[in-house]
Protein backbone atom coordinates (compact mmCIF):
# COMPACT_ATOMS: atom_id res chain seq x y z
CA UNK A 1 -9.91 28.24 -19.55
CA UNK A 2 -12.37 26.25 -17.17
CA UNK A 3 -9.14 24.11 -15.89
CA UNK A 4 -6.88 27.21 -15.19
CA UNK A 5 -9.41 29.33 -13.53
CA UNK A 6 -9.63 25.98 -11.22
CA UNK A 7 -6.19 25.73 -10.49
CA UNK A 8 -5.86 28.90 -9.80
CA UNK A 9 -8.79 29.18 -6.99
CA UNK A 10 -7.10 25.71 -5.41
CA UNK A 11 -4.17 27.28 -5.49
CA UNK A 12 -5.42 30.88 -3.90
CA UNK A 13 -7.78 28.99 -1.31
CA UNK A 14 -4.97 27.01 0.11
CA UNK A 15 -2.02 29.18 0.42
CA UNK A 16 -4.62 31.59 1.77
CA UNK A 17 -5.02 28.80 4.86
CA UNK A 18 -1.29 27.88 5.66
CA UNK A 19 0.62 28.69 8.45
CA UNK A 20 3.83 28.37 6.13
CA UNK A 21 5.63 28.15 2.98
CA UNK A 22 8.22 25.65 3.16
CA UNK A 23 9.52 25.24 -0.82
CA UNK A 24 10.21 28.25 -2.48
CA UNK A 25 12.52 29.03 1.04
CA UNK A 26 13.85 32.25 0.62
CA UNK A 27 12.54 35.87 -0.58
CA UNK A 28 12.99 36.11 -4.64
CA UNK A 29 13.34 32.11 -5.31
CA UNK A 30 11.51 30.42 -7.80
CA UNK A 31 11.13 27.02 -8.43
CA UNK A 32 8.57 24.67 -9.85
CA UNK A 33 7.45 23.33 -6.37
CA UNK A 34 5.20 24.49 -3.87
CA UNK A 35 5.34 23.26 -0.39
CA UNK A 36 2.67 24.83 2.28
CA UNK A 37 1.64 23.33 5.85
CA UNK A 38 -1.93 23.80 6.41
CA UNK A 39 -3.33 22.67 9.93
CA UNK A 40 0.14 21.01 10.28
CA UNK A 41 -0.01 18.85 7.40
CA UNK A 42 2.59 19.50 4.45
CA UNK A 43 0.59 19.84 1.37
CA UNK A 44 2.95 20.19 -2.46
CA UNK A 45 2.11 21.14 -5.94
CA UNK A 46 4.71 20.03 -8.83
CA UNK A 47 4.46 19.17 -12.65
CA UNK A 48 4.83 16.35 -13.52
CA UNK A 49 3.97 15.06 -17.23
CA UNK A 50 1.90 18.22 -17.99
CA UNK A 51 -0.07 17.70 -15.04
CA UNK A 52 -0.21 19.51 -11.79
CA UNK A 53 -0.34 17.04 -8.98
CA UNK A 54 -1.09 18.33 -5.32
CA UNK A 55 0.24 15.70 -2.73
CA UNK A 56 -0.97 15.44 0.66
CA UNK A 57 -0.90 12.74 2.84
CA UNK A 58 1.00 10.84 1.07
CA UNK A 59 -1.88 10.61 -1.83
CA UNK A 60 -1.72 12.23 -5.20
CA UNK A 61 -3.91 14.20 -6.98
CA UNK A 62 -3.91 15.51 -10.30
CA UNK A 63 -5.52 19.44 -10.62
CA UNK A 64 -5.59 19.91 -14.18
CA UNK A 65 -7.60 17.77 -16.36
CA UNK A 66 -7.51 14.98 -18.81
CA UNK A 67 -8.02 17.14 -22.02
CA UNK A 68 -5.27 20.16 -20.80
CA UNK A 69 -1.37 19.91 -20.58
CA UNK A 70 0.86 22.20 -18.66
CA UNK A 71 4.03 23.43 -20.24
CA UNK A 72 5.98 25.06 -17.72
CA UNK A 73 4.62 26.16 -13.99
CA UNK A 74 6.63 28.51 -11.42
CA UNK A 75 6.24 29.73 -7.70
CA UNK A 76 8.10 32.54 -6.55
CA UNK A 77 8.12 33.46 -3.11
CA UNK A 78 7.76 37.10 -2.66
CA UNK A 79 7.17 39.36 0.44
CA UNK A 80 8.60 41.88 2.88
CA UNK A 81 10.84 40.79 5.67
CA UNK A 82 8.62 39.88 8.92
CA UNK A 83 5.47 40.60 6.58
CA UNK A 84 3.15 38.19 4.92
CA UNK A 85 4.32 36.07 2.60
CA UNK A 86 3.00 35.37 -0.64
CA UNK A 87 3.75 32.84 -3.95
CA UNK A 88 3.42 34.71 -7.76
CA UNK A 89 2.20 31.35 -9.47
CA UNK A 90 2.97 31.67 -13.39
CA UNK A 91 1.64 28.12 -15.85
CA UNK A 92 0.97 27.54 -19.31
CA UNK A 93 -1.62 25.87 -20.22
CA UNK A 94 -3.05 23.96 -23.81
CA UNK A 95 -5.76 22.14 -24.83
CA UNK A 96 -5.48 18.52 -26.45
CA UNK A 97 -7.81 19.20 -28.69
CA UNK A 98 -6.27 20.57 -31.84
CA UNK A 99 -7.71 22.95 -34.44
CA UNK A 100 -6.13 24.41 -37.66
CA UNK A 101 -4.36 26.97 -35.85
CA UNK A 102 -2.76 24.73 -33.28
CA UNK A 103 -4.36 24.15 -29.83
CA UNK A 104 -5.42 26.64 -27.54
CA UNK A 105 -2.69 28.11 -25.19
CA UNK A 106 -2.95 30.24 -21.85
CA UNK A 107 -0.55 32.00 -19.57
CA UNK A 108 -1.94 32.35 -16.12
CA UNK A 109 -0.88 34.51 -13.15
CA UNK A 110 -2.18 35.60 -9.61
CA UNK A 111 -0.13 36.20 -6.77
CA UNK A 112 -1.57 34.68 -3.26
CA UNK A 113 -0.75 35.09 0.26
CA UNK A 114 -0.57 33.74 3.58
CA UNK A 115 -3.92 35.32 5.69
């Protein structure tokens, strides 16, 4: 819970800052990648072994956790034509840590936009 209520603020806070959405490029696609320019530096977010890595600057960071895995994560660029645009962000995520029912799973979704 703790891990997707973080991605989700890190996510929120930066698309909040860019100027622009590069990756989804068009109204209605969806795709696993993110790609914003904040300050005129290109910042993505893409999964990549269950883990949600931001890179910027050429340095990689991983979002999620050591004890969480994430099964499937989408962007879809939405907005009106010559409004704001904004990213629905849709992940899965589980816990390592197994119990008798299986580990614990989450779907989270928030939709952010450009300020």
């Amino acid at each position: 819970e703790a891990d997707g209520r973080f991605v989700i603020a890190k996510l929120i806070y930066d698309i909040n800052r860019a100027q622009t959405i590069s990756v989804p490029a068009n109204l209605g696609d969806t795709g696993n990648t993110l790609q914003i320019t904040i300050d005129g530096v290109s910042e993505s977010f893409t999964l990549n072994n269950g883990k949600i890595q931001i890179n910027k600057n050429s340095a990689t960071d991983v979002l999620n956790g050591f004890d969480t895995t994430v099964s499937s994560l989408s962007f879809q660029r939405l907005g009106n034509v010559n409004g704001k645009n904004s990213i629905k962000i849709v992940f899965t995520m589980a816990s390592i840590t197994q119990r008798s029912s299986g580990p614990e799973t989450k779907v989270f979704q928030t939709t952010a936009a450009i300020r």
